[in-house]
PDB file of N, CA and C in Angstrom:
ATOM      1  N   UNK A   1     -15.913  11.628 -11.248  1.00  0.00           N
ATOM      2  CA  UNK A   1     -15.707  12.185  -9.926  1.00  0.00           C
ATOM      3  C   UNK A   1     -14.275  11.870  -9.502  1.00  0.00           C
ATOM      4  N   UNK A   2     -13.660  13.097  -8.764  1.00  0.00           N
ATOM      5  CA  UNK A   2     -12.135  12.599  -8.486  1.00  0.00           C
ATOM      6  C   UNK A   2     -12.160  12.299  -7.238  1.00  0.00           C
ATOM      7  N   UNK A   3     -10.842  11.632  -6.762  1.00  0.00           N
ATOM      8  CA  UNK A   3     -10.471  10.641  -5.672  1.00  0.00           C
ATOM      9  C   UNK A   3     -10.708  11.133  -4.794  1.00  0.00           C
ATOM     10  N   UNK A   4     -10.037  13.058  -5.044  1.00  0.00           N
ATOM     11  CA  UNK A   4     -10.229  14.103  -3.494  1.00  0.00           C
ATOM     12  C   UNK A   4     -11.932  14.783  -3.473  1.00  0.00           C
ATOM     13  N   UNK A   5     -13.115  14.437  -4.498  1.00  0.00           N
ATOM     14  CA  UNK A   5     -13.998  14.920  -4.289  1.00  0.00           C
ATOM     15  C   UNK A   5     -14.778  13.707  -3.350  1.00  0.00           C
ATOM     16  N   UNK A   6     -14.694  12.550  -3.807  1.00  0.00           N
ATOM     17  CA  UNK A   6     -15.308  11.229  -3.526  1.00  0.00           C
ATOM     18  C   UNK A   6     -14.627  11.400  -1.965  1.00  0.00           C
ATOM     19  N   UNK A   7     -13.439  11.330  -1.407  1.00  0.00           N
ATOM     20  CA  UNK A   7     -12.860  11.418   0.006  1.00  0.00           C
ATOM     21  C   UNK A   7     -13.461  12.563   0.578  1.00  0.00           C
ATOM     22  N   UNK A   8     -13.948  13.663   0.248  1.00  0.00           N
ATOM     23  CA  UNK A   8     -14.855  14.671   1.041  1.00  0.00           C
ATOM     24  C   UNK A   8     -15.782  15.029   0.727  1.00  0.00           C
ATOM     25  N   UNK A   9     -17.065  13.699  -0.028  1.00  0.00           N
ATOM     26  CA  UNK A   9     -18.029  13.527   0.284  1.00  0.00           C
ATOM     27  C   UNK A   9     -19.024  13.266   1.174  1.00  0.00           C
ATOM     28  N   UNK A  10     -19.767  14.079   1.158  1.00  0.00           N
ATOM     29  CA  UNK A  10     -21.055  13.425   2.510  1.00  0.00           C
ATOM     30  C   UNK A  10     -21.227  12.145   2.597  1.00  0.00           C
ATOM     31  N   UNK A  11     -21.087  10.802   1.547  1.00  0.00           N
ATOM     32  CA  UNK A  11     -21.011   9.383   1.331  1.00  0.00           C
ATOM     33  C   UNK A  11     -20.206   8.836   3.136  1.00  0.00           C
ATOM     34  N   UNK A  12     -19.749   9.633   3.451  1.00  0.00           N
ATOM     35  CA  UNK A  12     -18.762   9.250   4.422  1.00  0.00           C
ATOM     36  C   UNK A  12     -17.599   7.906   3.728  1.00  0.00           C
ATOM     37  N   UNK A  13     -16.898   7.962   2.472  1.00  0.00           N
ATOM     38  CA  UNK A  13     -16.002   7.526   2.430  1.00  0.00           C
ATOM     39  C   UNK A  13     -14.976   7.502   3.395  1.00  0.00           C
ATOM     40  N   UNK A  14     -14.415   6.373   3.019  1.00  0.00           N
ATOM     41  CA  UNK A  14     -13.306   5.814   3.717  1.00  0.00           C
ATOM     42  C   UNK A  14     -11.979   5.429   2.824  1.00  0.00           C
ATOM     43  N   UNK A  15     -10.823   6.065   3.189  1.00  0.00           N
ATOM     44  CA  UNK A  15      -9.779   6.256   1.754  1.00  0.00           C
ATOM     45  C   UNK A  15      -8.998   4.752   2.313  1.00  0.00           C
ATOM     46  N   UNK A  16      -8.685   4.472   1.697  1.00  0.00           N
ATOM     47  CA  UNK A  16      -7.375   3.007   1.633  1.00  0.00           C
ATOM     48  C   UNK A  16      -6.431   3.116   0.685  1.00  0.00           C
ATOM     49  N   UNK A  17      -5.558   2.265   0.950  1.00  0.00           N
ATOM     50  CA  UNK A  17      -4.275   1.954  -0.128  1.00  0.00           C
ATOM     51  C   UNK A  17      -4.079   0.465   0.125  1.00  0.00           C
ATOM     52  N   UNK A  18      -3.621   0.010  -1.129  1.00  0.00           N
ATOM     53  CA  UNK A  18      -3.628  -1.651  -1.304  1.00  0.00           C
ATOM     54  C   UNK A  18      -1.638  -1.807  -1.643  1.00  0.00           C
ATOM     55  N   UNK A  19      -1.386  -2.058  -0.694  1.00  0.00           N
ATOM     56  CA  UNK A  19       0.098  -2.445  -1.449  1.00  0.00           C
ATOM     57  C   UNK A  19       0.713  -3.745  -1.706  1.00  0.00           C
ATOM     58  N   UNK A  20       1.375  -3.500  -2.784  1.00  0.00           N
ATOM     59  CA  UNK A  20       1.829  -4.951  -3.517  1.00  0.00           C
ATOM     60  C   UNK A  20       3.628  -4.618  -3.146  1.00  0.00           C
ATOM     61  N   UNK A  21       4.269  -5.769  -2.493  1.00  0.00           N
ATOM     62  CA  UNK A  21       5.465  -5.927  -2.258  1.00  0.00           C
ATOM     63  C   UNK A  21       6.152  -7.077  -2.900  1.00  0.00           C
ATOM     64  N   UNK A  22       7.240  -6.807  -3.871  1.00  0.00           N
ATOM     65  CA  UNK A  22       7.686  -8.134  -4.791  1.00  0.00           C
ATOM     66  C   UNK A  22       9.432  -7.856  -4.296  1.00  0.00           C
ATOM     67  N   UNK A  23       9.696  -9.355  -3.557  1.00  0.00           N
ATOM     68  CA  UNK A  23      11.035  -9.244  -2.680  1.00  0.00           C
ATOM     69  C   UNK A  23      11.316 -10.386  -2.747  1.00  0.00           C
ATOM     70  N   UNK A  24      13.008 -10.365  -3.343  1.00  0.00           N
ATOM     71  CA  UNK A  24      13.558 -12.114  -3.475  1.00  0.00           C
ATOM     72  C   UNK A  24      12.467 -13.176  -3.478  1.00  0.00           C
ATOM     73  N   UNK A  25      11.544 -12.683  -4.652  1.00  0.00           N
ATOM     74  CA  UNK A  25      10.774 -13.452  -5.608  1.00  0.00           C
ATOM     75  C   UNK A  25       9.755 -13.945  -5.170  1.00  0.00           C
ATOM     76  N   UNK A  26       9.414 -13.158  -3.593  1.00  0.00           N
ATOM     77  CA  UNK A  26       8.078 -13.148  -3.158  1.00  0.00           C
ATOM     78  C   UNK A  26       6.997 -11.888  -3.558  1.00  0.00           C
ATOM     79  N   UNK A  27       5.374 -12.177  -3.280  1.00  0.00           N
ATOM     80  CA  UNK A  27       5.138 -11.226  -3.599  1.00  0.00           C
ATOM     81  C   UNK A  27       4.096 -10.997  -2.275  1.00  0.00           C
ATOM     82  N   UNK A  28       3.560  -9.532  -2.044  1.00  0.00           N
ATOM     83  CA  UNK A  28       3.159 -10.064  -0.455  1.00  0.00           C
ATOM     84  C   UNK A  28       2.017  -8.588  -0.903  1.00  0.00           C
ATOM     85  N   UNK A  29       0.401  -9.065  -0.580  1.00  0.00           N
ATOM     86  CA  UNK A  29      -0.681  -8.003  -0.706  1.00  0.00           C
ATOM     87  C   UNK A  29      -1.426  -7.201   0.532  1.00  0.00           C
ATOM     88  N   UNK A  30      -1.219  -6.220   0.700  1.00  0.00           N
ATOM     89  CA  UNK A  30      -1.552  -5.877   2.326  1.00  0.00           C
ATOM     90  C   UNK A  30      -2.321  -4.312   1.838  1.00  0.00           C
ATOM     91  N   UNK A  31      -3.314  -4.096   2.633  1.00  0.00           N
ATOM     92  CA  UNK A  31      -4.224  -2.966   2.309  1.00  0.00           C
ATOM     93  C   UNK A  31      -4.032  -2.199   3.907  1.00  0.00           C
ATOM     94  N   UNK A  32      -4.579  -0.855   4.056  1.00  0.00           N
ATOM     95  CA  UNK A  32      -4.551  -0.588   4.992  1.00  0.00           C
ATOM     96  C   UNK A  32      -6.010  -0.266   5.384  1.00  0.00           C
ATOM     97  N   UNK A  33      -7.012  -0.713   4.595  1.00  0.00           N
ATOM     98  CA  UNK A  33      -8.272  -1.001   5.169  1.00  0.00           C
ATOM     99  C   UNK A  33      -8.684  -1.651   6.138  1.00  0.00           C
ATOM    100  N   UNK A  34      -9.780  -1.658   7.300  1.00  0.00           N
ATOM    101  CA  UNK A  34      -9.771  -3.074   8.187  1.00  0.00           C
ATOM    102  C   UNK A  34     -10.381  -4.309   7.876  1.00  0.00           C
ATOM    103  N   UNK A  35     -10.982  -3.905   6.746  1.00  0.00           N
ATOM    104  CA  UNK A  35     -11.233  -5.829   5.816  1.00  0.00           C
ATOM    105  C   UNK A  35     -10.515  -5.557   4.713  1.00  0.00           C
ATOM    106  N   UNK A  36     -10.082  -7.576   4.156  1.00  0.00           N
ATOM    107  CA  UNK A  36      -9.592  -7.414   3.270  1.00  0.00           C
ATOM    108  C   UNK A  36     -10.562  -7.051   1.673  1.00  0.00           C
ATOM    109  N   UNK A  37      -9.277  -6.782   0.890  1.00  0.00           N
ATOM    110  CA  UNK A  37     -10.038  -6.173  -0.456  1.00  0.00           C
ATOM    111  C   UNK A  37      -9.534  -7.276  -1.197  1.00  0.00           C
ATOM    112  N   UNK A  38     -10.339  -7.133  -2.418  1.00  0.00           N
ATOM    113  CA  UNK A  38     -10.244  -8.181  -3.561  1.00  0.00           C
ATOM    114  C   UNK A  38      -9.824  -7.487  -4.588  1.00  0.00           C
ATOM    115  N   UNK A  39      -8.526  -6.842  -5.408  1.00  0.00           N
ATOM    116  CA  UNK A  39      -8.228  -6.253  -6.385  1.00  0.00           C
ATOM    117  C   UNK A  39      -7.492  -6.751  -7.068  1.00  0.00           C
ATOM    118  N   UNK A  40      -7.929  -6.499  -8.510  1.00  0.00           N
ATOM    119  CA  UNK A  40      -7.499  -7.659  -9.896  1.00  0.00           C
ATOM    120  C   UNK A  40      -6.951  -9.037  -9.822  1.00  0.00           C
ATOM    121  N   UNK A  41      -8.116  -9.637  -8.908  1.00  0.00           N
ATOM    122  CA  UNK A  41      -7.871 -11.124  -8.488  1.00  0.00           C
ATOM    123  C   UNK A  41      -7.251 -11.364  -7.533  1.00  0.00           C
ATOM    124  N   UNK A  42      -6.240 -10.637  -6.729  1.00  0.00           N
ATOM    125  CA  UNK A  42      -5.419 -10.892  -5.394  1.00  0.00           C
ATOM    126  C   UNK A  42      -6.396  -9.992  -4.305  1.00  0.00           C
ATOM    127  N   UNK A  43      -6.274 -10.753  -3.258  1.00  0.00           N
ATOM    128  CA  UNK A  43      -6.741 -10.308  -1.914  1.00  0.00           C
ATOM    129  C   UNK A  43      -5.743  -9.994  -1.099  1.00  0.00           C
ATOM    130  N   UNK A  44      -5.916  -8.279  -0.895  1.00  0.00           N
ATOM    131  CA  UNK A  44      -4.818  -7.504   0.118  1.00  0.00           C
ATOM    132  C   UNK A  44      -5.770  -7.928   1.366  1.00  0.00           C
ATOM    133  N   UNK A  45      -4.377  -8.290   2.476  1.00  0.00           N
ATOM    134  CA  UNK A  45      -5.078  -8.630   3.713  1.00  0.00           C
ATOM    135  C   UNK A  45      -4.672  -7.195   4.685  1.00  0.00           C
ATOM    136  N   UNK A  46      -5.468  -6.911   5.517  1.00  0.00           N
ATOM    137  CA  UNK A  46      -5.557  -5.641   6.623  1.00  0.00           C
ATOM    138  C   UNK A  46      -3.967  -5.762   6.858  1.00  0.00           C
ATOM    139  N   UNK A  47      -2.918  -4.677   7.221  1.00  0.00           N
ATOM    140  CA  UNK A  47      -1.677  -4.804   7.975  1.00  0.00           C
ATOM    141  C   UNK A  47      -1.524  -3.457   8.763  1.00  0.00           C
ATOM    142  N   UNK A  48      -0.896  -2.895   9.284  1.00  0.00           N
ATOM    143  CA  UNK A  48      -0.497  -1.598   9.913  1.00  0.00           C
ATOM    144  C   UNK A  48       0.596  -1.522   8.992  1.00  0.00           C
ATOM    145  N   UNK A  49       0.482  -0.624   7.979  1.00  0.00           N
ATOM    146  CA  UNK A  49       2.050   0.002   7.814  1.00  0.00           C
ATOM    147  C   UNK A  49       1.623   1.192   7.597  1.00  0.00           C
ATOM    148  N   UNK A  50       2.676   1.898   7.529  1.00  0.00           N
ATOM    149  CA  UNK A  50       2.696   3.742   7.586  1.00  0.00           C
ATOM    150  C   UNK A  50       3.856   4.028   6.679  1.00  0.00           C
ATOM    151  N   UNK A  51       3.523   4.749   5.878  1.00  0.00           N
ATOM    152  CA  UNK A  51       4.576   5.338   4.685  1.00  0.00           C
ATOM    153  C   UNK A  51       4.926   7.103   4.613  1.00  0.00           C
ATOM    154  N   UNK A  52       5.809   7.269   4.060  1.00  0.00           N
ATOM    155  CA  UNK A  52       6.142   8.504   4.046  1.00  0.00           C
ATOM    156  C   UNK A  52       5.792   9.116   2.474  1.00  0.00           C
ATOM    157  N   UNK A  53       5.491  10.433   2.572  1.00  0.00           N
ATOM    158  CA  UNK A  53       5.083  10.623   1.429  1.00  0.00           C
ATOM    159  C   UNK A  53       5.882  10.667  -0.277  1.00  0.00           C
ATOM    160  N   UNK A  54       5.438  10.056  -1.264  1.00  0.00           N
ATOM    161  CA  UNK A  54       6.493  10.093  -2.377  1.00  0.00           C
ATOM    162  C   UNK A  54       6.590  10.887  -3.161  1.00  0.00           C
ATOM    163  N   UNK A  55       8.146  10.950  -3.317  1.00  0.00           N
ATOM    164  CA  UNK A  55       8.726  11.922  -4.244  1.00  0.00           C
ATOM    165  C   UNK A  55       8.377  11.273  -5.446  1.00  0.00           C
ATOM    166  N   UNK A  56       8.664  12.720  -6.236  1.00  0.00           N
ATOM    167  CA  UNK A  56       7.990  13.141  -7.469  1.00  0.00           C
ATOM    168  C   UNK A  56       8.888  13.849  -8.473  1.00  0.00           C
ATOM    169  N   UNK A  57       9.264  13.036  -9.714  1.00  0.00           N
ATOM    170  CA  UNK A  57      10.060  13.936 -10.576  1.00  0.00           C
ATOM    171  C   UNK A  57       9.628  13.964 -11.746  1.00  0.00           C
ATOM    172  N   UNK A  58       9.867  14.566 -12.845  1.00  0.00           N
ATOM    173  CA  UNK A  58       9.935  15.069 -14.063  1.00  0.00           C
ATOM    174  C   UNK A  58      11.167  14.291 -14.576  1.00  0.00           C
ATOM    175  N   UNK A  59      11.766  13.393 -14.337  1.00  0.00           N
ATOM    176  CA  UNK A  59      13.020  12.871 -15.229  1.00  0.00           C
ATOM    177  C   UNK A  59      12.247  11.416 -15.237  1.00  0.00           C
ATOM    178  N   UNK A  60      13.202  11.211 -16.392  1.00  0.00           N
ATOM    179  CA  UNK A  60      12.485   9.568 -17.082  1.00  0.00           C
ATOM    180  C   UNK A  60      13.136   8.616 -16.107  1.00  0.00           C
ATOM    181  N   UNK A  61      14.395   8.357 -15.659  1.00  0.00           N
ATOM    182  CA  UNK A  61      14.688   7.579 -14.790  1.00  0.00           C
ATOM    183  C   UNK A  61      15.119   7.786 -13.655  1.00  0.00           C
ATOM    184  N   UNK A  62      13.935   7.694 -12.777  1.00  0.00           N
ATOM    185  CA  UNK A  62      13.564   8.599 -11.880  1.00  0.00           C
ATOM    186  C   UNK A  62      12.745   7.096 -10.857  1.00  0.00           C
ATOM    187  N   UNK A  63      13.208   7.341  -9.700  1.00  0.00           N
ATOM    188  CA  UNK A  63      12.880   5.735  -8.955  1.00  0.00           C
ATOM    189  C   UNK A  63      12.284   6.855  -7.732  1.00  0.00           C
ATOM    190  N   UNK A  64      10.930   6.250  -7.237  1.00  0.00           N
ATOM    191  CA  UNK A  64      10.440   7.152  -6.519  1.00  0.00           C
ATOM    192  C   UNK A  64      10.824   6.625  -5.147  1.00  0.00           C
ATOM    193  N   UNK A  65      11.090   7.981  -4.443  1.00  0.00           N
ATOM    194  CA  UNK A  65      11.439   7.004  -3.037  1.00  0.00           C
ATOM    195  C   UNK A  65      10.095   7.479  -1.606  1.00  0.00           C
ATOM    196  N   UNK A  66      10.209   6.783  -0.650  1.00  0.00           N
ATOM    197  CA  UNK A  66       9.735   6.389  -0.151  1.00  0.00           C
ATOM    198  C   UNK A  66       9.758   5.309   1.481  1.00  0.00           C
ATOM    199  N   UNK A  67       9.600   5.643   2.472  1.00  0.00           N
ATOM    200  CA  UNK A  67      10.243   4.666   3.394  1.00  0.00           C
ATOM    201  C   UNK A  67       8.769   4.059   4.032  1.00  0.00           C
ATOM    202  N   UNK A  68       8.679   2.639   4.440  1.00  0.00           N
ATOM    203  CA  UNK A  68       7.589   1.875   4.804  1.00  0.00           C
ATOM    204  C   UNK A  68       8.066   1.592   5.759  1.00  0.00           C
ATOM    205  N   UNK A  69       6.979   1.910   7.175  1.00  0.00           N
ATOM    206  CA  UNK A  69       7.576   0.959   8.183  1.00  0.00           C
ATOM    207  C   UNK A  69       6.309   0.226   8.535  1.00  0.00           C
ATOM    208  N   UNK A  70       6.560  -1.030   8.668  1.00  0.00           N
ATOM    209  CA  UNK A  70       6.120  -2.300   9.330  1.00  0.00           C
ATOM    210  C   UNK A  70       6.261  -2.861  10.758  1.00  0.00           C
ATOM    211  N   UNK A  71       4.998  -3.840  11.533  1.00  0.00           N
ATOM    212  CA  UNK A  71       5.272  -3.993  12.535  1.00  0.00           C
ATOM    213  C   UNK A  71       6.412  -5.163  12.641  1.00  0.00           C
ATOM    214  N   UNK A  72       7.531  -5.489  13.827  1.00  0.00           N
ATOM    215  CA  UNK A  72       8.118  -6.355  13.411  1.00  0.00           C
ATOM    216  C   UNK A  72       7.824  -7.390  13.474  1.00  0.00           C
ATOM    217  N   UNK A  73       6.507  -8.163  13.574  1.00  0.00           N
ATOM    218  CA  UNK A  73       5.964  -9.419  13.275  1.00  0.00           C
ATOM    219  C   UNK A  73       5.602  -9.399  12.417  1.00  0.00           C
ATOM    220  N   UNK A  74       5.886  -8.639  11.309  1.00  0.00           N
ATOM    221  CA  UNK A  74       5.137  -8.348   9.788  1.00  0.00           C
ATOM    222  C   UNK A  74       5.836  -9.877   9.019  1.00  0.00           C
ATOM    223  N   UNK A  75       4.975 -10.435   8.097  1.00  0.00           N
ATOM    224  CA  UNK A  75       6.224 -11.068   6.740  1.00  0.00           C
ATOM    225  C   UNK A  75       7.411 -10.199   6.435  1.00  0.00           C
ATOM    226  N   UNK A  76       6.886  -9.379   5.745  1.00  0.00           N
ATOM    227  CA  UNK A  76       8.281  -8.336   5.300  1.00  0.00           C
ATOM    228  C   UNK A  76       9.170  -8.295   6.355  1.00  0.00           C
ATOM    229  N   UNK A  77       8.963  -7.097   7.845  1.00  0.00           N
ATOM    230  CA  UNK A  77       9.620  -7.270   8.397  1.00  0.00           C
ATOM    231  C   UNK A  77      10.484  -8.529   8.912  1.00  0.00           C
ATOM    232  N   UNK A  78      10.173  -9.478   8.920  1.00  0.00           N
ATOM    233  CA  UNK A  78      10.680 -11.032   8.966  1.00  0.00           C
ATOM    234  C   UNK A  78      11.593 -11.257   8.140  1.00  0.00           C
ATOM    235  N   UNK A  79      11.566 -10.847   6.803  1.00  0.00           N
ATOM    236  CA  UNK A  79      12.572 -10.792   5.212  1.00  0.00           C
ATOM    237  C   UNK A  79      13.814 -10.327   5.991  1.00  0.00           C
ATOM    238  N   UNK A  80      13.511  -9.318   6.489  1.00  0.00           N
ATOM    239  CA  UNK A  80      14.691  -8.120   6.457  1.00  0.00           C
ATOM    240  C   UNK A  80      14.980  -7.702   7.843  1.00  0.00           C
ATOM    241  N   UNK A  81      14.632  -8.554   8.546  1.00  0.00           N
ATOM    242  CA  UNK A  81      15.653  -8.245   9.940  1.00  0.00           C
ATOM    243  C   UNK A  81      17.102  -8.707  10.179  1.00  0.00           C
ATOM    244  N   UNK A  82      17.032 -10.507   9.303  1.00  0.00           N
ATOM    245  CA  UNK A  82      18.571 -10.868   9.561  1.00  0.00           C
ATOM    246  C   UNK A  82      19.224  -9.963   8.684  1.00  0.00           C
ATOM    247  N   UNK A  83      19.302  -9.716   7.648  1.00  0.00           N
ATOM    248  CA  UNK A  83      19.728  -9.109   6.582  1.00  0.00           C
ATOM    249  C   UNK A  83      19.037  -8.518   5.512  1.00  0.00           C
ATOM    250  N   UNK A  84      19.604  -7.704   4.788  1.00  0.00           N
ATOM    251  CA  UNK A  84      19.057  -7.057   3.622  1.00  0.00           C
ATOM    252  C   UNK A  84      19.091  -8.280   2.378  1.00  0.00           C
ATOM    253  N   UNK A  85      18.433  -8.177   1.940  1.00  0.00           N
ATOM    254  CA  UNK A  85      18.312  -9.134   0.285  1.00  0.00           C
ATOM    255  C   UNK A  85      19.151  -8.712  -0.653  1.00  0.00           C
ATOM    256  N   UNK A  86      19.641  -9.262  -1.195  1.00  0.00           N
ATOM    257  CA  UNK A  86      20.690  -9.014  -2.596  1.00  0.00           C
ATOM    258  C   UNK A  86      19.435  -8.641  -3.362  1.00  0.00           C
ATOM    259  N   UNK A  87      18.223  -8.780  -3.687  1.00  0.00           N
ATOM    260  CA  UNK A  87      17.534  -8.111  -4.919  1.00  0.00           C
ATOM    261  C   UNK A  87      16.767  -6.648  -4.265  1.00  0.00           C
ATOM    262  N   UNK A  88      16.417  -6.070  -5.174  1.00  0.00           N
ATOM    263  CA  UNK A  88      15.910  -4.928  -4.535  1.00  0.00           C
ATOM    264  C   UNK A  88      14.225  -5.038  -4.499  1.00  0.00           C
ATOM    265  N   UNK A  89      13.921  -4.185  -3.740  1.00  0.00           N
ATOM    266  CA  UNK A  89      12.503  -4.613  -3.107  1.00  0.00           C
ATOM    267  C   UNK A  89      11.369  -3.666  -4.010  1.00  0.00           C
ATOM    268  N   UNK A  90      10.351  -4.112  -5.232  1.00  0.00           N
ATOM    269  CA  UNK A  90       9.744  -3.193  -5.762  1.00  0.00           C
ATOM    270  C   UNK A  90       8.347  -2.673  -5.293  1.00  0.00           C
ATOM    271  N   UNK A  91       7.566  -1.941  -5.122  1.00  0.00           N
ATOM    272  CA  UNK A  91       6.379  -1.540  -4.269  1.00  0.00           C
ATOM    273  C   UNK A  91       5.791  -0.895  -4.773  1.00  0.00           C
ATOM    274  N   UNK A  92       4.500  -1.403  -5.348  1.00  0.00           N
ATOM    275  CA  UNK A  92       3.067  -0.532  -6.075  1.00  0.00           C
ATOM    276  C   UNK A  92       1.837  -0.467  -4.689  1.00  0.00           C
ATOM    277  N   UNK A  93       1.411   0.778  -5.097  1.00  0.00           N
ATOM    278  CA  UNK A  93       0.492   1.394  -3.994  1.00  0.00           C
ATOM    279  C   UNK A  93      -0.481   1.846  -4.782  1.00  0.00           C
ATOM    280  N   UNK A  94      -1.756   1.246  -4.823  1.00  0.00           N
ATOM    281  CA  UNK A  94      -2.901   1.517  -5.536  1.00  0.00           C
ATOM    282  C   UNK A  94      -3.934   2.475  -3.988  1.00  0.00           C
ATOM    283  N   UNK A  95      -4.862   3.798  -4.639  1.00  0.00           N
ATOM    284  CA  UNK A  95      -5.869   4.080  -3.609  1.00  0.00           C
ATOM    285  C   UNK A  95      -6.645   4.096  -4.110  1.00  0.00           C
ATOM    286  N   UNK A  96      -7.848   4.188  -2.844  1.00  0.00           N
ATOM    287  CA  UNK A  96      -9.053   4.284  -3.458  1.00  0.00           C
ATOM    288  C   UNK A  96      -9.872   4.450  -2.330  1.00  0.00           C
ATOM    289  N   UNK A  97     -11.208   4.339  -2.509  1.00  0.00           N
ATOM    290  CA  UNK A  97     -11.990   4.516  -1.117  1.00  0.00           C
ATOM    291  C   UNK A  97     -13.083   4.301  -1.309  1.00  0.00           C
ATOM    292  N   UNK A  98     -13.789   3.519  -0.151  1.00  0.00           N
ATOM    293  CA  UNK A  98     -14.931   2.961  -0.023  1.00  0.00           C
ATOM    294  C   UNK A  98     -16.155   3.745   0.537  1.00  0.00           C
ATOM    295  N   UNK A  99     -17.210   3.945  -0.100  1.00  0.00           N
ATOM    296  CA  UNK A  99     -18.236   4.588   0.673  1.00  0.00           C
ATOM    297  C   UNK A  99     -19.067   3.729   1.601  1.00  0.00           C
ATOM    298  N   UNK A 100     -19.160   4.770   2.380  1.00  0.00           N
ATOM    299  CA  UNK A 100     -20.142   3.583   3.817  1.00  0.00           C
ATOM    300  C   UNK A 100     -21.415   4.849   3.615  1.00  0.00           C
ATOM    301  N   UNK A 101     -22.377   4.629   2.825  1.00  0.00           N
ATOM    302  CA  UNK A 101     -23.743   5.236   3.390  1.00  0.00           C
ATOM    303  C   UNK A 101     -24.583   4.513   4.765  1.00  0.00           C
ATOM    304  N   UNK A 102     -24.981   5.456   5.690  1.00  0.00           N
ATOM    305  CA  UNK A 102     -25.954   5.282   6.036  1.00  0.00           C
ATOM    306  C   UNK A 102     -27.809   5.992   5.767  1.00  0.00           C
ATOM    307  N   UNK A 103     -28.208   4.822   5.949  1.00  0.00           N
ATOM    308  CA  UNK A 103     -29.398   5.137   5.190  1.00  0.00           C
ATOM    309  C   UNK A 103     -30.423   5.342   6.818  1.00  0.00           C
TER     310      UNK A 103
END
């Protein structure tokens, strides 16, 4: 079953994204579900962020872009208010979605 059949199922799914942020050698797990999730051993905790949608290419070195904004009491946001980091900031976004039956 695919991701977009399971999301407009009668199940009343609920879609999420789990993101992993690795920044001047931190690494930081935040889902946009309202409990946290448990995926491949790390627990993404609930956050508000909002992303823009990512580009998409056909070339091999090809860096997808993307802009995240955070609240500014976020960790991240905290990183990067005095300044930008000399390393660059890498960001995996796993989805998926939870079914809520009611019975």
């Amino acid at each position: 079953m695919s991701y977009d059949s399971i999301e407009q199922s009668p199940a009343q799914s609920q879609p999420f994204e789990l993101y992993q942020f690795v920044i001047a050698g931190q690494t930081f797990f935040f889902t946009s579900a309202d409990q946290p999730i448990v995926y491949l051993g790390q627990t993404y905790t609930p956050s508000t962020i909002r992303r823009t949608e990512m580009e998409h290419s056909n070339e091999v070195v090809f860096r997808g872009k993307s802009k995240f904004m955070f609240r500014r009491k976020s960790q991240i946001a905290q990183l990067l208010i005095p300044y930008l980091t000399p390393t660059p900031m890498f960001v995996t976004v796993f989805a998926g979605t939870t079914a809520t039956r009611k019975w």
